[in-house]
C-alpha atoms as a PDB file:
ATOM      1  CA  UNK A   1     -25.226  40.520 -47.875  1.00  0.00           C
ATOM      2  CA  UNK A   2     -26.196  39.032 -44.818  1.00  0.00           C
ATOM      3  CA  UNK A   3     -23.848  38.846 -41.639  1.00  0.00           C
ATOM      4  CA  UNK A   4     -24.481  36.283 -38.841  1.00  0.00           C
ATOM      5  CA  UNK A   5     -22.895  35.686 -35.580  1.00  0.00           C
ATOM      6  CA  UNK A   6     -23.125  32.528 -34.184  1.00  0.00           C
ATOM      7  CA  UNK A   7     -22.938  32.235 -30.076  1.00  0.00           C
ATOM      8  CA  UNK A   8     -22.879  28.382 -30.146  1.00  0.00           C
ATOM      9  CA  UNK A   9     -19.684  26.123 -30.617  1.00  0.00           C
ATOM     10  CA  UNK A  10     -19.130  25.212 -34.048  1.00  0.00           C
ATOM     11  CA  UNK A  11     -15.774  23.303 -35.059  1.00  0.00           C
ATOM     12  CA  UNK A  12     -14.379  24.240 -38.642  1.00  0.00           C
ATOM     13  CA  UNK A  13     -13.479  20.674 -40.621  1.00  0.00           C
ATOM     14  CA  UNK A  14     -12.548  22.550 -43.783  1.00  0.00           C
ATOM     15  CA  UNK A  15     -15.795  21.142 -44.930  1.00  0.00           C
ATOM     16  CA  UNK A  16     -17.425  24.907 -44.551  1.00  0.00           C
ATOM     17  CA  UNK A  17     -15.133  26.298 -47.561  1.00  0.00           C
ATOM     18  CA  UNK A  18     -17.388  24.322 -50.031  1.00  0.00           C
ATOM     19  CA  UNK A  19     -20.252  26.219 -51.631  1.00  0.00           C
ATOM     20  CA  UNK A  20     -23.252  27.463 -50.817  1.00  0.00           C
ATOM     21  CA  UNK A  21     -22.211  25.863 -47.439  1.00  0.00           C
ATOM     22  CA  UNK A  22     -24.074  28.990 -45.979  1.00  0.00           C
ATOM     23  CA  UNK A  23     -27.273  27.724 -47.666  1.00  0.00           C
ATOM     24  CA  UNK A  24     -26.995  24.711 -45.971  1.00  0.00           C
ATOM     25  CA  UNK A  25     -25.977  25.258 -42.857  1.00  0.00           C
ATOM     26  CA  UNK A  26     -28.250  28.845 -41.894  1.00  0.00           C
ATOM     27  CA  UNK A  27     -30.419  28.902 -45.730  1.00  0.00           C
ATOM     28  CA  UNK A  28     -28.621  31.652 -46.843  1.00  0.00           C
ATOM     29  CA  UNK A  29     -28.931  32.484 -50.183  1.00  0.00           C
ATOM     30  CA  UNK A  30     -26.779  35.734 -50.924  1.00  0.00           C
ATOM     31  CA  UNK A  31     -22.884  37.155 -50.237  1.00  0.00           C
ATOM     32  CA  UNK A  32     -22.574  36.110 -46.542  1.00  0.00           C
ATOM     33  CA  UNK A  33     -19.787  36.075 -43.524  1.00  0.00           C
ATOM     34  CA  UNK A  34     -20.785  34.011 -40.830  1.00  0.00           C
ATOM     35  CA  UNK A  35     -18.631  33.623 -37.713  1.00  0.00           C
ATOM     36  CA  UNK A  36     -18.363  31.326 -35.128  1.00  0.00           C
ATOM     37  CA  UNK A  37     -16.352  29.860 -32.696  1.00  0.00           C
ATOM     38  CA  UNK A  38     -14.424  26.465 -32.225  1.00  0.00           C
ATOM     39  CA  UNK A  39     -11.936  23.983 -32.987  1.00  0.00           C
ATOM     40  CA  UNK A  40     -10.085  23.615 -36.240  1.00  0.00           C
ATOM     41  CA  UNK A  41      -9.005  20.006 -37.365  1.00  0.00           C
ATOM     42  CA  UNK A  42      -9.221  20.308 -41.729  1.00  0.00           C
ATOM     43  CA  UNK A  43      -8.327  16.990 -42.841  1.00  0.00           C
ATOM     44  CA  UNK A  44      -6.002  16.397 -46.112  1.00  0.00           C
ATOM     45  CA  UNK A  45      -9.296  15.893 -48.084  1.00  0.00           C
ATOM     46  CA  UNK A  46     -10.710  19.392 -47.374  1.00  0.00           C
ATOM     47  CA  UNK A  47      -7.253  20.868 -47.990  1.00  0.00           C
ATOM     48  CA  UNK A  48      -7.350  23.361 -50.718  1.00  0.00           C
ATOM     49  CA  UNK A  49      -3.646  25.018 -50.076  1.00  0.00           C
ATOM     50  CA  UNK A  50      -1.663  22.823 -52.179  1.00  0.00           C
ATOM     51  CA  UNK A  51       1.981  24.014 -50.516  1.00  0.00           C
ATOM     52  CA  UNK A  52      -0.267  22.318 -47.469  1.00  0.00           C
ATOM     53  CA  UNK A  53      -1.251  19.414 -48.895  1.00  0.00           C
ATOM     54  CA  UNK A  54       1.801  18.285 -49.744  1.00  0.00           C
ATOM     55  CA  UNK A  55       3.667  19.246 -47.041  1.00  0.00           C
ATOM     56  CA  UNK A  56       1.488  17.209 -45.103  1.00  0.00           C
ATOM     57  CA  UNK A  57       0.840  20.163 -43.044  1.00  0.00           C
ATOM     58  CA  UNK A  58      -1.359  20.029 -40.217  1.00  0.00           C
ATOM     59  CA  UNK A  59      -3.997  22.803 -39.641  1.00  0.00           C
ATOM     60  CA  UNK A  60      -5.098  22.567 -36.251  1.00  0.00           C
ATOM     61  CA  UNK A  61      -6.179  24.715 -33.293  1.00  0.00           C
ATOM     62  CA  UNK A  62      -8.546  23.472 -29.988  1.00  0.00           C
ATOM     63  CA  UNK A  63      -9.904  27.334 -30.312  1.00  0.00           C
ATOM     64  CA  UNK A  64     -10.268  29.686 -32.923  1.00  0.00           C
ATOM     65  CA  UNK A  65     -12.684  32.461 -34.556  1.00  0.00           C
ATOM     66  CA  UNK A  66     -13.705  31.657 -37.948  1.00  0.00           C
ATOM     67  CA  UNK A  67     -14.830  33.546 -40.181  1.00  0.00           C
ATOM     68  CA  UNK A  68     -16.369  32.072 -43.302  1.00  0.00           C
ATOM     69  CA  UNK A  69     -17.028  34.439 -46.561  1.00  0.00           C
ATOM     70  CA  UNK A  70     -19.303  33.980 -49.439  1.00  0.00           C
ATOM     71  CA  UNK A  71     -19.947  36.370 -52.942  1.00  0.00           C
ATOM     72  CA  UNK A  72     -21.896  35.250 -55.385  1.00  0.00           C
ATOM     73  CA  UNK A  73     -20.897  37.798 -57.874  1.00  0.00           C
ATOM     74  CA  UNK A  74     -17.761  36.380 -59.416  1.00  0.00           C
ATOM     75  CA  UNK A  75     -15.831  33.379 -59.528  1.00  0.00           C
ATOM     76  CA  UNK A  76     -12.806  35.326 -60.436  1.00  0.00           C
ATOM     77  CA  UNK A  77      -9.706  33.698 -58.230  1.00  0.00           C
ATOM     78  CA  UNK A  78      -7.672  36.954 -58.346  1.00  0.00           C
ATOM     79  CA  UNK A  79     -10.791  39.157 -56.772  1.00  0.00           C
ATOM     80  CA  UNK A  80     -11.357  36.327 -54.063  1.00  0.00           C
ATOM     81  CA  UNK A  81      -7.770  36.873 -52.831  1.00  0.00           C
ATOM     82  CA  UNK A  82      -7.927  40.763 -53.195  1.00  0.00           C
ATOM     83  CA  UNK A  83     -10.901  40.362 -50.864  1.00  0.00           C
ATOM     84  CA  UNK A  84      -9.070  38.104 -48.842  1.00  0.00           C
ATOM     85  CA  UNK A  85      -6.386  40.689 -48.117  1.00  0.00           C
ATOM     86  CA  UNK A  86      -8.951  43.460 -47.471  1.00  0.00           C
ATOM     87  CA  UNK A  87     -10.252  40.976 -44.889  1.00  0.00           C
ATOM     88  CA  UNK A  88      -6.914  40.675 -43.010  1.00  0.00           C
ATOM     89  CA  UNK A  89      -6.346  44.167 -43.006  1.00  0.00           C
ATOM     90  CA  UNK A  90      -9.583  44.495 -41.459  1.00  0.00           C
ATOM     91  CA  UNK A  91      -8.831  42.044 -38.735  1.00  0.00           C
ATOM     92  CA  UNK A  92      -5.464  43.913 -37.985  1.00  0.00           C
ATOM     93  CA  UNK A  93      -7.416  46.980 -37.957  1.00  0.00           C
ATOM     94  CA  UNK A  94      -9.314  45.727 -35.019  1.00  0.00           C
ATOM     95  CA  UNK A  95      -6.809  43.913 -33.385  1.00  0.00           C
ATOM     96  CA  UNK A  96      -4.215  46.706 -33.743  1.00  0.00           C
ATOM     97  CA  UNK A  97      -6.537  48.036 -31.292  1.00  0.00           C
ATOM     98  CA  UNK A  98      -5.179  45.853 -28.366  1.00  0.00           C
ATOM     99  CA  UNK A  99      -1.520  45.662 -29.572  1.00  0.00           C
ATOM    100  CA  UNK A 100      -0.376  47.703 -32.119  1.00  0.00           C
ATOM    101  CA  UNK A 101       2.773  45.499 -33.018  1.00  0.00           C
ATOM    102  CA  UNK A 102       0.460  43.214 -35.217  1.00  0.00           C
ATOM    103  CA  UNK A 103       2.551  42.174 -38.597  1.00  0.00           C
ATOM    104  CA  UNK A 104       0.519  41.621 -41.827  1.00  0.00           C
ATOM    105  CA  UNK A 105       2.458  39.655 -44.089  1.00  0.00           C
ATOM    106  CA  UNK A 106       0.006  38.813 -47.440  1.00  0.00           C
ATOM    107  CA  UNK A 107      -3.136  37.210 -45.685  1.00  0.00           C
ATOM    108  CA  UNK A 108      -1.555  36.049 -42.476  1.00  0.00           C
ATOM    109  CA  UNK A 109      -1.137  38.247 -39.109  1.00  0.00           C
ATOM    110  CA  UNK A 110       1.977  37.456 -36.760  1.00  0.00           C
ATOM    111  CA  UNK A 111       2.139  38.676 -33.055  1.00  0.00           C
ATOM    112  CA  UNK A 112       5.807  38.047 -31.374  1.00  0.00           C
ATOM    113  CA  UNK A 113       6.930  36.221 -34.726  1.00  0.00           C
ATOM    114  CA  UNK A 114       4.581  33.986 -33.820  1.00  0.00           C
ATOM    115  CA  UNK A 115       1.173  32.812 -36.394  1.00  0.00           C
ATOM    116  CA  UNK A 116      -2.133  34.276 -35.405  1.00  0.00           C
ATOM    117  CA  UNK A 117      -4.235  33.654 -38.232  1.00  0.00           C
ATOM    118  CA  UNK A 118      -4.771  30.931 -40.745  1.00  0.00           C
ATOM    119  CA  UNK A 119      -6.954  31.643 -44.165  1.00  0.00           C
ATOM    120  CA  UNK A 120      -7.737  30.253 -47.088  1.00  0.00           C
ATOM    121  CA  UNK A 121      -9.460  31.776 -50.620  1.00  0.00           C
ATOM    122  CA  UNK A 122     -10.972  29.696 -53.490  1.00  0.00           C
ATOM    123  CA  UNK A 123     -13.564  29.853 -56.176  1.00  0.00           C
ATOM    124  CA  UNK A 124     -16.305  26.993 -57.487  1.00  0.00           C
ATOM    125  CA  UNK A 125     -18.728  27.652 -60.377  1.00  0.00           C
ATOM    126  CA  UNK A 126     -20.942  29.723 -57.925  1.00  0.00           C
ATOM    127  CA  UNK A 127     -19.297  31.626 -56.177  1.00  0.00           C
ATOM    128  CA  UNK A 128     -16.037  33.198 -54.031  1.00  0.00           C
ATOM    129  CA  UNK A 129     -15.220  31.322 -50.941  1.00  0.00           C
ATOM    130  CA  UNK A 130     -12.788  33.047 -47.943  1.00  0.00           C
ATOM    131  CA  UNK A 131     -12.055  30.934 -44.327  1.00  0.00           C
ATOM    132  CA  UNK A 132     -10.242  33.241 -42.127  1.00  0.00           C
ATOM    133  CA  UNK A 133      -9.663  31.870 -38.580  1.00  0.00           C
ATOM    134  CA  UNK A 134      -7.646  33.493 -35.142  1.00  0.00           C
ATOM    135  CA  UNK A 135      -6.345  31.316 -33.015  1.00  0.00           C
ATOM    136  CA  UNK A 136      -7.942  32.316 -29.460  1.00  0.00           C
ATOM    137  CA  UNK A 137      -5.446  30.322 -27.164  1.00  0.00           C
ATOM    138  CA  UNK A 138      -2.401  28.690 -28.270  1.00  0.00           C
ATOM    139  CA  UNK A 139       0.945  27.479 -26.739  1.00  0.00           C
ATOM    140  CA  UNK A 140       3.181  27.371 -30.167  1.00  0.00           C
ATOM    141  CA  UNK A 141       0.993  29.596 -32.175  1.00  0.00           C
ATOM    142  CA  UNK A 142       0.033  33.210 -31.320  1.00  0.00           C
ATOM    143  CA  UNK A 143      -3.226  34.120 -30.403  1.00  0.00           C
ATOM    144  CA  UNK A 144      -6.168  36.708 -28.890  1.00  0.00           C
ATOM    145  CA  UNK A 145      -4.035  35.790 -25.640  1.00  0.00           C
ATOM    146  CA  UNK A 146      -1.168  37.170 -26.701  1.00  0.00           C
ATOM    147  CA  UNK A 147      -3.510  40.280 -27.209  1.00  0.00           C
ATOM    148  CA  UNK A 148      -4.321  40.439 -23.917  1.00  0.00           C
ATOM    149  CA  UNK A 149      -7.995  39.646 -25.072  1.00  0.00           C
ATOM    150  CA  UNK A 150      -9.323  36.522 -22.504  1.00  0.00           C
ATOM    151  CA  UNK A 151     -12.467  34.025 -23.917  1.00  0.00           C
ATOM    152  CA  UNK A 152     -14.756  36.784 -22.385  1.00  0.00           C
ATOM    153  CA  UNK A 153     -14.061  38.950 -25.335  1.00  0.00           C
ATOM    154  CA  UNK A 154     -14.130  36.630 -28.237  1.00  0.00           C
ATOM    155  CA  UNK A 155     -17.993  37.011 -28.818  1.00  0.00           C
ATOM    156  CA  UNK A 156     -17.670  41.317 -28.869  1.00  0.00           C
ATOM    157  CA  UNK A 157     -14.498  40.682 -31.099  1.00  0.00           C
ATOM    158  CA  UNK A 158     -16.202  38.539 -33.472  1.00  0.00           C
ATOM    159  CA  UNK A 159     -19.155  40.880 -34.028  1.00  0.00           C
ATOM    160  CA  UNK A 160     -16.762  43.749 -34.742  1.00  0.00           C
ATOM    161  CA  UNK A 161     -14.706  42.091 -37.449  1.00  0.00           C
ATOM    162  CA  UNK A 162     -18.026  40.375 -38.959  1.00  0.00           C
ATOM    163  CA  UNK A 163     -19.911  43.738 -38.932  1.00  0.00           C
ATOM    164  CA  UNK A 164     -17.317  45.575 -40.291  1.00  0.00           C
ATOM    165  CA  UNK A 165     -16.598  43.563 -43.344  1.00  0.00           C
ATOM    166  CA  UNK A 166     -20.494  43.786 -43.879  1.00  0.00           C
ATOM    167  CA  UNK A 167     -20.518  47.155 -43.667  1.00  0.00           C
ATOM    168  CA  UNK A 168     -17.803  47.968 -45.947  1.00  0.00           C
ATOM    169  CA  UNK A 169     -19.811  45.513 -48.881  1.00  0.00           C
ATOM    170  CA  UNK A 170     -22.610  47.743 -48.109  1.00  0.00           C
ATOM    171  CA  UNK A 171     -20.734  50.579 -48.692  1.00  0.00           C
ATOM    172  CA  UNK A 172     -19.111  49.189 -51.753  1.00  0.00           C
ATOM    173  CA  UNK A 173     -22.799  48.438 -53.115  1.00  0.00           C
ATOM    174  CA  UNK A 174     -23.912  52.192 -52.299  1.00  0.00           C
ATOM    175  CA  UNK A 175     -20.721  53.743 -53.998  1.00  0.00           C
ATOM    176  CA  UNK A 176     -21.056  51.320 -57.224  1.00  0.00           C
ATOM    177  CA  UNK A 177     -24.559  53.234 -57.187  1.00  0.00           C
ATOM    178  CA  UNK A 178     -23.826  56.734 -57.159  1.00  0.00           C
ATOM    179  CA  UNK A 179     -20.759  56.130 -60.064  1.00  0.00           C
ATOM    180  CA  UNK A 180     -20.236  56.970 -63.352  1.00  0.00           C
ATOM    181  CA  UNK A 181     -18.531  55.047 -65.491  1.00  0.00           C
ATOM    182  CA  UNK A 182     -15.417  57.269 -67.261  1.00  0.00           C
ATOM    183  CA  UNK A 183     -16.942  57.487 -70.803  1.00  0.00           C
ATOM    184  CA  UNK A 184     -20.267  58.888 -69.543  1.00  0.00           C
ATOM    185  CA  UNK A 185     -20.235  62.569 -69.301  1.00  0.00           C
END
């Protein structure tokens, strides 16, 4: 797996949640998160939440952290949104850290009843595809703000959420090592 950090402004389009996107955009050619920051603007055509799409929902932020997730071992829908989850609980782990009243409700986080996060999990013939983005500043929506984190702290906070998910695939890949399956004595 290979875990990259991007210090330059990149906006999310919804366009990034397409395979191998990684490949073309860094040449990445294994199980990836790559996170960057930016604006979010996914138009109806890159809209893969149904509910969304025809609710004519807008998805839309001048500033967020994105975080965009790639395995290429499955194309199973149910394990995409397992990892999904295990993704947002990592990102309240973190952010627990700064204000401990975080709410996790399925894959979304909520500070003051208010949204923080916006993600979205789907599968193509290749591979497992996960967006997760926090909104850094927001006046309706809640964000790293709310937090008490200022812009300063965005590039530190991305590198901790990135490098933890990376290490806990690593760690998954070590442990499937060492294993036994049950009817091996």
């Amino acid at each position: 797996m290979e875990c990259i950090v991007l210090d330059k402004k990149t906006d999310y389009d919804g366009s990034q949640i397409s395979s191998l996107w990684a490949y073309n955009f860094a040449d990445i050619q294994s199980d990836s998160i790559i996170a960057f920051r930016g604006g979010c603007d996914v138009k109806i055509e890159h809209m893969i939440d149904l509910e969304d799409k025809k609710h004519g929902d807008m998805i839309f932020s001048t500033d967020m952290i994105h975080f965009i997730v790639e395995h290429f071992d499955s194309t199973d829908l149910k394990l995409v949104y397992a990892r999904q989850r295990l993704f947002t609980a990592i990102v309240k782990e973190i952010l627990s850290e700064y204000r401990a009243d975080i709410i996790r409700n399925g894959d979304d986080l909520f500070v003051d009843d208010k949204k923080l996060t916006v993600s979205i999990a789907s599968t193509s013939a290749v591979s497992q595809k996960i967006h997760f983005g926090i909104n850094v500043e927001h006046d309706y929506y809640g964000s790293l703000e709310d937090l008490g984190l200022g812009s300063d702290d965005v590039q530190d906070l991305m590198e901790k959420i990135a490098n933890l998910y990376y290490n806990d695939f690593l760690d998954i890949e070590k442990d499937l090592r060492k294993s036994r399956p049950l009817d091996v004595v």
